[in-house]
N, C-alpha and C. Protein backbone atom coordinates (compact mmCIF):
# COMPACT_ATOMS: atom_id res chain seq x y z
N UNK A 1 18.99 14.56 7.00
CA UNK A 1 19.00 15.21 5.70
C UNK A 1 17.83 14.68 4.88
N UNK A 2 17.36 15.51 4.49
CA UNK A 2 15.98 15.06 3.37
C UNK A 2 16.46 14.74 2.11
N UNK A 3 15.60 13.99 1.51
CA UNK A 3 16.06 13.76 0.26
C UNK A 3 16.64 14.49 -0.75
N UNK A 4 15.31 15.85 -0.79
CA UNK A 4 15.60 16.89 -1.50
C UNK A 4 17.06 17.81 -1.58
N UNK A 5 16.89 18.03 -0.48
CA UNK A 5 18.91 18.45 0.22
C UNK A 5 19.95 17.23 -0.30
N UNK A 6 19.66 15.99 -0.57
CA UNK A 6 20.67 15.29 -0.56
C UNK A 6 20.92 15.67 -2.21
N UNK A 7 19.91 15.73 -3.08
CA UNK A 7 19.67 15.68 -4.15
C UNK A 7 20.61 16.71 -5.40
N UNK A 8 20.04 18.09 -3.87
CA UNK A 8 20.56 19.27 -4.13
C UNK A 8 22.16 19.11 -4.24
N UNK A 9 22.47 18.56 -3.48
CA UNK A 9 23.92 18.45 -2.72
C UNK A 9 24.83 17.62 -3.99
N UNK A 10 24.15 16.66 -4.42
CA UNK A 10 24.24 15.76 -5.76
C UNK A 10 24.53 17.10 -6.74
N UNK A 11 23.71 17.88 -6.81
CA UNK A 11 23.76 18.71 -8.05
C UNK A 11 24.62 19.37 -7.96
N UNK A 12 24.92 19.80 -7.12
CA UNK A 12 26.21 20.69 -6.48
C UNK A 12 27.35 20.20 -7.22
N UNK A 13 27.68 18.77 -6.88
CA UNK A 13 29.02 18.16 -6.62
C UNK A 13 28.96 17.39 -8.22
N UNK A 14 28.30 17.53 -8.86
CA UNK A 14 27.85 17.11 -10.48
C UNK A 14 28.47 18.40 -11.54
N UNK A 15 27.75 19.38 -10.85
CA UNK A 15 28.48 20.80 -11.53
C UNK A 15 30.03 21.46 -11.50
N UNK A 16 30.27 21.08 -10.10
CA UNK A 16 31.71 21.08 -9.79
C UNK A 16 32.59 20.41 -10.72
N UNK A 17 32.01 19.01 -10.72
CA UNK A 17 32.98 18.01 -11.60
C UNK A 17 32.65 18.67 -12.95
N UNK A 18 31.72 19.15 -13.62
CA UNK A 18 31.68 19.18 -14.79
C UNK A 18 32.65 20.24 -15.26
N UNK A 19 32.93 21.16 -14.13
CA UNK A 19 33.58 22.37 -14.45
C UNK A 19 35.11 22.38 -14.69
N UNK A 20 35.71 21.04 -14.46
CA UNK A 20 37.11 20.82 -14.47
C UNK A 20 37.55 21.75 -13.67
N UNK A 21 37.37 22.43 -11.99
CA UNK A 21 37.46 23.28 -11.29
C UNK A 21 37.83 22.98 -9.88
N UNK A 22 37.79 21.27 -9.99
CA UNK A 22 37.72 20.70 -8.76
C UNK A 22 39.65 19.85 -9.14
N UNK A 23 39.97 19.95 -8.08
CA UNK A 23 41.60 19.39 -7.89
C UNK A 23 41.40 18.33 -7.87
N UNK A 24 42.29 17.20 -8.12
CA UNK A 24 42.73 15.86 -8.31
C UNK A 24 42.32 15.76 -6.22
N UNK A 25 42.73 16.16 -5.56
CA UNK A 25 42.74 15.78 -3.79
C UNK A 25 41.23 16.02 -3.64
N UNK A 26 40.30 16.87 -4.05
CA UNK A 26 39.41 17.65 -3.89
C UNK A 26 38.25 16.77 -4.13
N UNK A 27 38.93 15.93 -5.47
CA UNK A 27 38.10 14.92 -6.05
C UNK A 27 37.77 13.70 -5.33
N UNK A 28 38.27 13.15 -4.92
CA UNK A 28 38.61 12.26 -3.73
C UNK A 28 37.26 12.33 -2.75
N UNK A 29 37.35 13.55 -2.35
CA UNK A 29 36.47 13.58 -1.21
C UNK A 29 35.22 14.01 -2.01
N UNK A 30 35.09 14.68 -2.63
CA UNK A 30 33.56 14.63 -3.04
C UNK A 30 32.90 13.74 -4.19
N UNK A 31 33.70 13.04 -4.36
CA UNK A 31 33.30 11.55 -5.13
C UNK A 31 32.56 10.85 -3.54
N UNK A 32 33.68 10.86 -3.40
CA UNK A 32 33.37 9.90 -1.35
C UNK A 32 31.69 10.69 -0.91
N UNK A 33 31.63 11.98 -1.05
CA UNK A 33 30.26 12.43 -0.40
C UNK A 33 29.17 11.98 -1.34
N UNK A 34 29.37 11.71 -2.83
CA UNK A 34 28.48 11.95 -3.38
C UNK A 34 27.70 10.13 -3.51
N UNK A 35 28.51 9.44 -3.11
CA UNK A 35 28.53 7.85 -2.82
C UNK A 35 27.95 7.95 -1.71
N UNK A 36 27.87 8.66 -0.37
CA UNK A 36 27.07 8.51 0.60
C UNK A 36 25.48 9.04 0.65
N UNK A 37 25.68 10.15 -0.31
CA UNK A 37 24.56 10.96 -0.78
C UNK A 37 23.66 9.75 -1.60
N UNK A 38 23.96 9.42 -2.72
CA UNK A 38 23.30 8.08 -3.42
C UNK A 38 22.78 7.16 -2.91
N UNK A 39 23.62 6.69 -1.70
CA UNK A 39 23.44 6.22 -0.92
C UNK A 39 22.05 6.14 0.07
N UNK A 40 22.36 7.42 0.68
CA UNK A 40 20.86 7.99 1.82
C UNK A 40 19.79 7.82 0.74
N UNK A 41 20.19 8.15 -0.86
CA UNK A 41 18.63 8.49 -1.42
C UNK A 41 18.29 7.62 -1.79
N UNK A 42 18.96 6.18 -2.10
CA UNK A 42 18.80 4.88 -2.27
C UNK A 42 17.64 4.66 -1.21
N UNK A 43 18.38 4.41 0.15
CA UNK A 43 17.66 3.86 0.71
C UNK A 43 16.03 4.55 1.80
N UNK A 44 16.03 6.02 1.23
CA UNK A 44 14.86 6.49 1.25
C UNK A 44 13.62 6.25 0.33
N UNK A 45 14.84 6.20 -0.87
CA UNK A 45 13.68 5.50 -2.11
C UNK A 45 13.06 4.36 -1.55
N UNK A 46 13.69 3.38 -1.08
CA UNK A 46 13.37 2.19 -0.93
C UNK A 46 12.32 2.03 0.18
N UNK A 47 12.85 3.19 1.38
CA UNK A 47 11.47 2.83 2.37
C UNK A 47 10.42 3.52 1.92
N UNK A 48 10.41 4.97 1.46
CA UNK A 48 9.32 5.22 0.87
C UNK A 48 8.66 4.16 -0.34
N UNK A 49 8.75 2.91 -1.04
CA UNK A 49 8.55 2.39 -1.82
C UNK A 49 7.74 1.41 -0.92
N UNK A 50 8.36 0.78 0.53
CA UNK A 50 7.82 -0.20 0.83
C UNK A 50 6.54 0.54 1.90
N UNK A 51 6.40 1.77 2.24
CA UNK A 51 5.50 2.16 2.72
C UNK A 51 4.33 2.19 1.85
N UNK A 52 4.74 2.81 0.62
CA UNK A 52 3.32 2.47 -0.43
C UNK A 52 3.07 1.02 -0.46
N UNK A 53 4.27 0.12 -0.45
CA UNK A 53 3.37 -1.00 -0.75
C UNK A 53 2.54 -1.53 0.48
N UNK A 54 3.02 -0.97 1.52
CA UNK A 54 1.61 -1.67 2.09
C UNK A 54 0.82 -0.92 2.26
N UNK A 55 0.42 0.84 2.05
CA UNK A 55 -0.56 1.35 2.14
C UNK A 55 -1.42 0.50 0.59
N UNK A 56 -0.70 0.18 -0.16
CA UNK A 56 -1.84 -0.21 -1.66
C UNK A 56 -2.06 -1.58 -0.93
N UNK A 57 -1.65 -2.36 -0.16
CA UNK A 57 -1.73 -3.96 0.39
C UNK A 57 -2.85 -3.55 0.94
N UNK A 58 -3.02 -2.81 1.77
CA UNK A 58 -3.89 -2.43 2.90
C UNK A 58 -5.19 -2.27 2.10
N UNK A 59 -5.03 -1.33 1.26
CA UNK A 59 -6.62 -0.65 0.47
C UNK A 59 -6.94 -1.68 0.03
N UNK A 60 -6.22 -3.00 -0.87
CA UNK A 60 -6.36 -4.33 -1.87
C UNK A 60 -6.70 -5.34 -0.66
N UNK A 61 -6.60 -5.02 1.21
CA UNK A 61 -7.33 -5.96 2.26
C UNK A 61 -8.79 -5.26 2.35
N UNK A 62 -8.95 -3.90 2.29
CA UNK A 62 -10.15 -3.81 3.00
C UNK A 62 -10.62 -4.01 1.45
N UNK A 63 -10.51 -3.86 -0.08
CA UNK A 63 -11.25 -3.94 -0.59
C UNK A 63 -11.95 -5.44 -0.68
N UNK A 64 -11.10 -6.35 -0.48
CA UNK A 64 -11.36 -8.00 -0.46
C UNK A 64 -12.19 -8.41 0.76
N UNK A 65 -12.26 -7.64 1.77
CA UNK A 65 -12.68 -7.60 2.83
C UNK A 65 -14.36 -7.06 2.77
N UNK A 66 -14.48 -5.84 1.90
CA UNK A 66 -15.85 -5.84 1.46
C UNK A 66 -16.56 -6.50 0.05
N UNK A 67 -15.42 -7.03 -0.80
CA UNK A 67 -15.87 -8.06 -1.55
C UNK A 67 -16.25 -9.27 -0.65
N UNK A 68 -15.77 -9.45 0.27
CA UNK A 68 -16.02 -11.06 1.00
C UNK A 68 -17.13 -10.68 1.91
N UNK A 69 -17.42 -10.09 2.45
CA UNK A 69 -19.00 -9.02 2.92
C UNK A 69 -20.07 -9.82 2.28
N UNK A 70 -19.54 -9.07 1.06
CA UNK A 70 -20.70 -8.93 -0.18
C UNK A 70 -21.16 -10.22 -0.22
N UNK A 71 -19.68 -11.41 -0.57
CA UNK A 71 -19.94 -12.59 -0.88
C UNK A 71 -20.43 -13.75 0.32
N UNK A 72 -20.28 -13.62 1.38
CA UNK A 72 -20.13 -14.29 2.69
C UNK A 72 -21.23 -15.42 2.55
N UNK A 73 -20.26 -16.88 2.54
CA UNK A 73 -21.29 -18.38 2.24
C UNK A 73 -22.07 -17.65 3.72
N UNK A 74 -21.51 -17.59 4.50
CA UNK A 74 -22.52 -17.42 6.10
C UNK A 74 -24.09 -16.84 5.77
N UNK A 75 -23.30 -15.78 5.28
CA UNK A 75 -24.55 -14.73 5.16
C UNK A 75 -25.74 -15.52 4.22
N UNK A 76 -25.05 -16.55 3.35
CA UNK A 76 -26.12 -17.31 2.14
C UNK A 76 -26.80 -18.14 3.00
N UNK A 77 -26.16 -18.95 3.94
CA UNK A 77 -26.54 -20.13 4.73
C UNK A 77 -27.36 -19.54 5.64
N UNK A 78 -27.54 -17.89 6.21
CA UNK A 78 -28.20 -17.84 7.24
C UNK A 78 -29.72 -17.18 6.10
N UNK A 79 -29.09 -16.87 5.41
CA UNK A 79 -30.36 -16.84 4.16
C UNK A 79 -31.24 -17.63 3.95
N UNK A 80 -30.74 -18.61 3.69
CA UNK A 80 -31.07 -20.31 2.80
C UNK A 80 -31.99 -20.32 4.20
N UNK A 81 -31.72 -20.34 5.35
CA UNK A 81 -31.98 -20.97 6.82
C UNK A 81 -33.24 -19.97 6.98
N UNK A 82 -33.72 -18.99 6.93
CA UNK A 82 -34.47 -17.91 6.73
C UNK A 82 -35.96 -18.38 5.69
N UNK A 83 -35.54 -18.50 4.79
CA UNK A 83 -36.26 -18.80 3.38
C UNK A 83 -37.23 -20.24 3.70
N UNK A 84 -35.91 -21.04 4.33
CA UNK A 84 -37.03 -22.99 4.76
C UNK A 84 -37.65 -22.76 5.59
N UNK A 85 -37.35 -21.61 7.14
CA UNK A 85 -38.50 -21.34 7.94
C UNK A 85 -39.44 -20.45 7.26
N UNK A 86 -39.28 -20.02 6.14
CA UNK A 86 -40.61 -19.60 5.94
C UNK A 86 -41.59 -20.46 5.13
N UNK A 87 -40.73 -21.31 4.44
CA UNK A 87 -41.43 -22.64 3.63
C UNK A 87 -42.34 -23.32 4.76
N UNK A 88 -41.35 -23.48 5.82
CA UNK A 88 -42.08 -24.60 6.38
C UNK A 88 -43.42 -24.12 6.98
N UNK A 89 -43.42 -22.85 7.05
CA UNK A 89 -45.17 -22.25 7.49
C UNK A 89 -45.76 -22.24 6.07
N UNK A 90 -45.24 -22.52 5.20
CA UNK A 90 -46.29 -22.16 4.21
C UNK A 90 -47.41 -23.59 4.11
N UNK A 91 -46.97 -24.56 4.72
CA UNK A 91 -48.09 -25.61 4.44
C UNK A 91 -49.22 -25.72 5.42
N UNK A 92 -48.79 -25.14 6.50
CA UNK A 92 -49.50 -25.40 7.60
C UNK A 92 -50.97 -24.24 7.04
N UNK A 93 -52.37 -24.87 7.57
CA UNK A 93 -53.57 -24.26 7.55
C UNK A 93 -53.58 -22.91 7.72
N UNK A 94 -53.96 -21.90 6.77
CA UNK A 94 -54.07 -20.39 6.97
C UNK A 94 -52.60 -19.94 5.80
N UNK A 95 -51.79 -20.43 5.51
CA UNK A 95 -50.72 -19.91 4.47
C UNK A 95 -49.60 -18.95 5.17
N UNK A 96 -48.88 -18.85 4.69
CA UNK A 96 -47.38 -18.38 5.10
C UNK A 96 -48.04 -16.55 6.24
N UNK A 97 -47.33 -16.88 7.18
CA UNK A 97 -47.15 -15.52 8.01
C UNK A 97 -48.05 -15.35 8.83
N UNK A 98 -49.17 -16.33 8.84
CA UNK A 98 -50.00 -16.27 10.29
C UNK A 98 -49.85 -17.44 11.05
N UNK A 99 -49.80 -16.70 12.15
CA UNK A 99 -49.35 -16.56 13.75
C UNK A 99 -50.37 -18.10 14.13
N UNK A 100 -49.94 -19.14 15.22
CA UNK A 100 -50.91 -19.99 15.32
C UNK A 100 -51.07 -19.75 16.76
C-alpha cells in the first residue's frame, strides 16, 4: 500500500467517524485499521526521511571532498617541492631554465 492510499483510507475512516454513522461494533474495527494505517505512514515517513538524509550526507561528502581537492597539504608540498627545484637552478651560471 502506498502512502497516498493509506492516507486516503485515513480520510475515509475520519469522515465516517465524523458522521456519527458508524456503530459502536463497527467502531472497534476501524479505529483498529486506522492505528495500522498511522502506523505504515509512520514508518514510511521515517524511511523516506532517512533516505534523504543520506542522499544530503552524500552531496555534504562529495562537497568536502572537492573542498579537500582544493585544499590538499599534498598538493602544497608537491608545490613547495616544484618551486625549490626551480630555485635551486636559479643560481647556477646562465639563470633559471637552461638546460646544462
Amino acid at each position: 500500500m502506498t502512502y497516498r492510499e493509506a492516507i486516503e483510507e485515513l480520510e475515509t475512516i475520519l469522515r465516517a467517524l465524523e458522521t456519527d454513522a458508524v456503530d459502536v461494533d463497527d467502531l472497534t474495527t476501524r479505529v483498529e485499521r486506522a492505528a495500522e494505517l498511522i502506523r505504515l505512514c509512520r514508518h514510511k515517513l521515517r524511511h523516506a526521511e532517512a533516505l534523504l538524509e543520506r542522499v544530503f550526507d552524500s552531496l555534504d561528502e562529495d562537497e568536502e571532498d572537492t573542498d579537500t581537492e582544493e585544499d590538499d597539504p599534498e598538493a602544497d608540498e608537491q608545490d613547495d617541492e616544484d618551486e625549490s627545484e626551480e630555485d635551486e637552478h636559479d643560481h647556477l651560471p646562465g639563470g633559471a631554465g637552461r638546460a646544462w
